[in-house]
Protein backbone atom coordinates (compact mmCIF):
# COMPACT_ATOMS: atom_id res chain seq x y z
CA UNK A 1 -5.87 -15.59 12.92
CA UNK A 2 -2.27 -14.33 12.80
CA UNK A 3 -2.58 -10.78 11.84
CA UNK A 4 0.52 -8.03 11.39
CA UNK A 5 -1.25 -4.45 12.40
CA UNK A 6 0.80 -1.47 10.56
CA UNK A 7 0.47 1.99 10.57
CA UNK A 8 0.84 4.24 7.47
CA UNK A 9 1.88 7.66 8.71
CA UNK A 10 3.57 9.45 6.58
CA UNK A 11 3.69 13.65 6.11
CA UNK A 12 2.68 12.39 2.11
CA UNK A 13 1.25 9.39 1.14
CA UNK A 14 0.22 7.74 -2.30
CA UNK A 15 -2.74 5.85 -2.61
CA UNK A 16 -2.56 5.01 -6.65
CA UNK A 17 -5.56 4.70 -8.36
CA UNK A 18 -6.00 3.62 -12.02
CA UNK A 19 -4.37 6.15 -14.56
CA UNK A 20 -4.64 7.14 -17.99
CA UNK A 21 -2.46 9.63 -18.19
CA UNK A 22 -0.09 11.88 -16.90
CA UNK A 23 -2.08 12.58 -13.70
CA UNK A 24 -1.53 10.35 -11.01
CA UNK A 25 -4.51 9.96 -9.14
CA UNK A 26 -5.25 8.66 -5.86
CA UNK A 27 -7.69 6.94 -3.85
CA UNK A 28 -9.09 6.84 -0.52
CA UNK A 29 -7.69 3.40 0.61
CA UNK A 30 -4.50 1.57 0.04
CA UNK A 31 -4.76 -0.79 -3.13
CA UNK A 32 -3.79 -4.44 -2.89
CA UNK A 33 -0.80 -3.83 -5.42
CA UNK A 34 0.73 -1.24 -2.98
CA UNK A 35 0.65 -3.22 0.29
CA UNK A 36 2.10 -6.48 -1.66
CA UNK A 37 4.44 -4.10 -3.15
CA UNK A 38 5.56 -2.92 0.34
CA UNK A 39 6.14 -5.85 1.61
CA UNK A 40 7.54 -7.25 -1.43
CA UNK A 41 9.81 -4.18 -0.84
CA UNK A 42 11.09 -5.41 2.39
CA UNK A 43 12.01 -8.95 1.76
CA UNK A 44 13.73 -7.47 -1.00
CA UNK A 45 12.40 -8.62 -3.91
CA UNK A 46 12.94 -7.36 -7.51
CA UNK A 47 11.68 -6.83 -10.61
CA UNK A 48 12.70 -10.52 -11.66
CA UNK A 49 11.59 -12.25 -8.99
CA UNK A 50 7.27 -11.76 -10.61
CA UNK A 51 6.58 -15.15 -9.72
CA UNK A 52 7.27 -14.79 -5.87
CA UNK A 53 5.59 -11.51 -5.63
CA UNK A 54 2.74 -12.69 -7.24
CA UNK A 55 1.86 -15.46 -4.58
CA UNK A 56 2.20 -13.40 -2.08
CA UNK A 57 -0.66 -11.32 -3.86
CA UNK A 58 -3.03 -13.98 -3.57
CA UNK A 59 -2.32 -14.93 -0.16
CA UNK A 60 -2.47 -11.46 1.11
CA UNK A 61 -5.69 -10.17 3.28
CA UNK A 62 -6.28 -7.06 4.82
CA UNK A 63 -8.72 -4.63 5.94
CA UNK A 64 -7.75 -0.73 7.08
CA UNK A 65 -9.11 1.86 8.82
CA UNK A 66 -8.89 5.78 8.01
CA UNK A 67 -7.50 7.36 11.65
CA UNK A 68 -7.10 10.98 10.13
CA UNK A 69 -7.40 11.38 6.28
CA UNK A 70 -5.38 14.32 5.12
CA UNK A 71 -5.67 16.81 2.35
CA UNK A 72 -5.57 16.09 -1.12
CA UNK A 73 -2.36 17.81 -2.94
CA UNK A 74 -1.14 17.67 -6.38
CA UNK A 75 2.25 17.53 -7.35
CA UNK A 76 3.40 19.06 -10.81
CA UNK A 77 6.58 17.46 -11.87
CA UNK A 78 8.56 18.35 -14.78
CA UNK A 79 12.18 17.70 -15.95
CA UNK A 80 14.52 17.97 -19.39
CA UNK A 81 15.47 14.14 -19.58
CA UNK A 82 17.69 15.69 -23.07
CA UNK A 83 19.66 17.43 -20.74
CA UNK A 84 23.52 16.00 -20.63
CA UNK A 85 23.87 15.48 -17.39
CA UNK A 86 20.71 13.22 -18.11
CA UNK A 87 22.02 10.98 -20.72
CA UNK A 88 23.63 8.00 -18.71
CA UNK A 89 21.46 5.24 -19.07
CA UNK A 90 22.78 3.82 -15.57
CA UNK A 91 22.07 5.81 -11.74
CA UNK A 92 22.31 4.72 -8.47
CA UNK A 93 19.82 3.86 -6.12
CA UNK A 94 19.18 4.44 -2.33
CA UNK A 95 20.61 0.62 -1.85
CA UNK A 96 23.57 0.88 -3.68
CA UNK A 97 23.01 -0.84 -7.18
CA UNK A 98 23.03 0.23 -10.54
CA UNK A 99 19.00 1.01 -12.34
CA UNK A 100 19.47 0.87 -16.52
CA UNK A 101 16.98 3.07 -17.67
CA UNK A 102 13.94 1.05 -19.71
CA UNK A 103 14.07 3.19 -22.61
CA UNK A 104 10.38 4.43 -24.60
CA UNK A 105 8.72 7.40 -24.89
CA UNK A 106 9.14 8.87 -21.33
CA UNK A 107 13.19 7.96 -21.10
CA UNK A 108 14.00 11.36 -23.94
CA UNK A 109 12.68 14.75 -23.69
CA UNK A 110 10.57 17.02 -21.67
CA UNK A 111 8.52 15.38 -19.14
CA UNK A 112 5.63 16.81 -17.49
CA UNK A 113 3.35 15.25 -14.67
CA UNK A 114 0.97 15.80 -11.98
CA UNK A 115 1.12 13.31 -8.49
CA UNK A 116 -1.56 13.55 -6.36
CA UNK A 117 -0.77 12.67 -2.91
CA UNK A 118 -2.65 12.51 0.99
CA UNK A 119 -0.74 14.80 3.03
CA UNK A 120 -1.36 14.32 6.90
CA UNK A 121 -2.98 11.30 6.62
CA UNK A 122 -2.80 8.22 9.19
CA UNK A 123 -4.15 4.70 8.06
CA UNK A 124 -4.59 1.24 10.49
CA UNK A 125 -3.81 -1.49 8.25
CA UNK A 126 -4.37 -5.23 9.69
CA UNK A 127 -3.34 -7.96 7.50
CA UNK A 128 -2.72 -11.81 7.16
CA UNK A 129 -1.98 -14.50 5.44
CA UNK A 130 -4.08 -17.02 3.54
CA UNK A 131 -3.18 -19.88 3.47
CA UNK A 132 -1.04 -19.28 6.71
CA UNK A 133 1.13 -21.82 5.46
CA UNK A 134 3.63 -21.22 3.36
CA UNK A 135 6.48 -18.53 2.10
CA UNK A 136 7.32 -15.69 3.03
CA UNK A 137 5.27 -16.73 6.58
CA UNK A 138 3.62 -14.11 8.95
CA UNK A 139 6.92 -14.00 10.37
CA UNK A 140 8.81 -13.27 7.84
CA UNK A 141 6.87 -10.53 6.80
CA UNK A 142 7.21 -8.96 10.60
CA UNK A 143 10.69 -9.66 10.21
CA UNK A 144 11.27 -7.79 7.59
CA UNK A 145 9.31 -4.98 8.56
CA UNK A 146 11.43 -4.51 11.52
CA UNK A 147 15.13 -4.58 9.31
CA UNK A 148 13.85 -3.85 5.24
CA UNK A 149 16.34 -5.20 2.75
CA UNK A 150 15.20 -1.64 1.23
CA UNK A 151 14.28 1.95 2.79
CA UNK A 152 10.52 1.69 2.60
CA UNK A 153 8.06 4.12 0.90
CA UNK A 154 3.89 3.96 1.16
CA UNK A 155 3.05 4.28 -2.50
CA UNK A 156 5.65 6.00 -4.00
CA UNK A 157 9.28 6.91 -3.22
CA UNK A 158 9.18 10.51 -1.93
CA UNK A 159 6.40 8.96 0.65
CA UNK A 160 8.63 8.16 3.87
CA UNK A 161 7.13 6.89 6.89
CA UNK A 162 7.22 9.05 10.39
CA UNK A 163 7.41 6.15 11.85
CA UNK A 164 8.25 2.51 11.81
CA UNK A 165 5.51 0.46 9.73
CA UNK A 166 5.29 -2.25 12.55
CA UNK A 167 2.25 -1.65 14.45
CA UNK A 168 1.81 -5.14 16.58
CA UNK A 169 1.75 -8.88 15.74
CA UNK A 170 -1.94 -9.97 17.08
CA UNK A 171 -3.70 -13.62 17.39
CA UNK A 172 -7.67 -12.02 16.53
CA UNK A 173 -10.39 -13.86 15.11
CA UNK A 174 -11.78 -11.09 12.19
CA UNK A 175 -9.39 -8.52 10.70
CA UNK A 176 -11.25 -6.12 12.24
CA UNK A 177 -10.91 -6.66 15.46
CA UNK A 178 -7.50 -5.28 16.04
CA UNK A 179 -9.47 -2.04 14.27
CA UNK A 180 -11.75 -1.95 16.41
CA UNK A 181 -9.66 -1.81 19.75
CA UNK A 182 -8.31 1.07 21.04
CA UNK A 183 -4.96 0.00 22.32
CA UNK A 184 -3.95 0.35 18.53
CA UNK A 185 -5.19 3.85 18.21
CA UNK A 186 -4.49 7.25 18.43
CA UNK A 187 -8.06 8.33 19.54
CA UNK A 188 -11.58 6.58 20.05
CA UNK A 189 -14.41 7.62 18.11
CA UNK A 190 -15.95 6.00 14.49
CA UNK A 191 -13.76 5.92 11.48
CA UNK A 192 -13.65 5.36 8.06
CA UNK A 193 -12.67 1.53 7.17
CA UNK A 194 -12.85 -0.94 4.40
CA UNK A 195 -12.47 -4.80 4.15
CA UNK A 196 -12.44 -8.10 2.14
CA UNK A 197 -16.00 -9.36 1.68
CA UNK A 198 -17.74 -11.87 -0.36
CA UNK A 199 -19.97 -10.90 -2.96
CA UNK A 200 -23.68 -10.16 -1.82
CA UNK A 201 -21.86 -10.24 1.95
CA UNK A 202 -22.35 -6.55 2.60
CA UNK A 203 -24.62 -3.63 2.08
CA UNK A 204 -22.03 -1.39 1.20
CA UNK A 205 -19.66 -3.11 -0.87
CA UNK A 206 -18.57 -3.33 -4.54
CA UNK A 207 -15.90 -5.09 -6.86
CA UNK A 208 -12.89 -3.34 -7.65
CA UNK A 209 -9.49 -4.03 -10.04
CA UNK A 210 -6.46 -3.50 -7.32
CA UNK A 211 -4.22 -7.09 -7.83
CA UNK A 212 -1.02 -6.11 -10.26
CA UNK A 213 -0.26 -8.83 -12.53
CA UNK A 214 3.70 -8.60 -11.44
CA UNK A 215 4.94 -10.27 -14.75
CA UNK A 216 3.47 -8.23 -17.15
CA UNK A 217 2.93 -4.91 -14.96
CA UNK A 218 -0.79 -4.30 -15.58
CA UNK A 219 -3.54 -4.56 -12.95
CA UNK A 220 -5.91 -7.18 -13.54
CA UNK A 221 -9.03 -9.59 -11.88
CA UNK A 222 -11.59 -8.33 -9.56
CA UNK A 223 -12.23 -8.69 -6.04
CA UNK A 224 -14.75 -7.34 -3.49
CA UNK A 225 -14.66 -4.98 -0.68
CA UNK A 226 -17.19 -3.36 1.99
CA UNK A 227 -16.80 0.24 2.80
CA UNK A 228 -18.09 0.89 6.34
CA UNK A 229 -17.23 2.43 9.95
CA UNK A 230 -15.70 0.90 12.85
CA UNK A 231 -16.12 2.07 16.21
CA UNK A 232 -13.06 2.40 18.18
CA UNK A 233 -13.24 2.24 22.51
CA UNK A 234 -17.12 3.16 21.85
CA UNK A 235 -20.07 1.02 22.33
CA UNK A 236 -22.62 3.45 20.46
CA UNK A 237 -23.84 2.47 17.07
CA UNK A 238 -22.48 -0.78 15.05
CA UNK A 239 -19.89 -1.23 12.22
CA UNK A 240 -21.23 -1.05 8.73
């Protein structure tokens, strides 16, 4: 198995959960959306370009482990969007093209919202491809990773990484196996993890909605995942 190992470590990170509101909420692990959304970030696709994005949703695999899991903090955001200075429907962006505002009910007026984030926080992330074959390939993605078309965030655009996302490009057989050994970690001991399974695979596993239908910019579907430990340069106790 070709797998890219990347490491999310970041002094805040967003790990979006479903909202209903004006609180943005967060979970413990990254969801599926984000990571395609990274690397969709990378090879530089848009908006417009749903379709691509979207296969690389299915294809995409990966399990990630929780090296140090930060403190929760809320954000509470708030701007005058009436103001003049606010009123061109055009503004730059960190790559040097014009955004046109989308218009509705948050594009006018006083806006206020809360944005949880995970300050402190370091995640293991292993992923892969599958099928293998394909585009973008396994390459690519490492590629990419190494020179973004785009500065890169993890979750949402305050959330700059410390350090380059580009762990290690590994030939294991399991997804966690690169999770499990300690020349890809900080520290040994037994961490936090979770990982693709089957249903009815795992003891501790359950469906969840995390896949972002790209075209229409809802999340949709259901997959599972197990929820577990791995044990890192230790031989005591087993994964689960």
């Amino acid at each position: 198995m070709d797998v890219l190992l990347l490491r999310f470590d970041a002094p805040l990170m967003s790990f979006g959960g479903p909202i209903v509101d004006n609180h943005g909420v967060i979970q413990a692990y990254p969801a599926l959306s984000m990571v395609c959304g990274l690397l969709a970030n990378a090879l530089g696709y848009d908006h417009r370009e749903s379709i691509a994005t979207q296969r690389l949703q299915e294809r995409l695999q990966y399990a990630c482990r929780q090296d140090r899991p930060g403190t929760r903090l809320r954000d509470y955001q708030t701007v005058d969007l009436g103001q003049t200075f606010m009123n061109d429907d055009l503004a730059w962006t960190t790559w040097g093209h014009l955004e046109k505002r989308k218009g509705g009910t948050a594009s006018s007026g006083t806006q206020i919202r809360y944005r949880d984030y995970w300050a402190d926080a370091i995640y293991t992330v292993a992923l892969t491809l599958d099928p293998a074959d394909g585009t973008p390939t396994i390459d690519d993605l490492a590629q990419a990773l190494r020179t973004p078309a785009r500065p890169l965030f993890i979750g949402r655009k305050p959330c700059l990484p410390a350090e380059r996302l580009l762990l290690d490009h590994v030939q294991v057989d399991d997804l966690l196996d690169p999770l499990r050994d300690p020349r890809w970690a900080k520290e040994t001991g037994t961490f936090a993890a979770w990982w693709p399974t089957p249903p009815g695979n795992a003891v501790n596993q359950r469906p969840i909605t995390d896949a972002r239908d790209w075209a229409n910019q809802i999340h949709v579907g259901e997959r599972w995942i197990a929820t577990g430990k791995v044990n890192v340069g230790t031989k005591e106790g087993e994964d689960g």
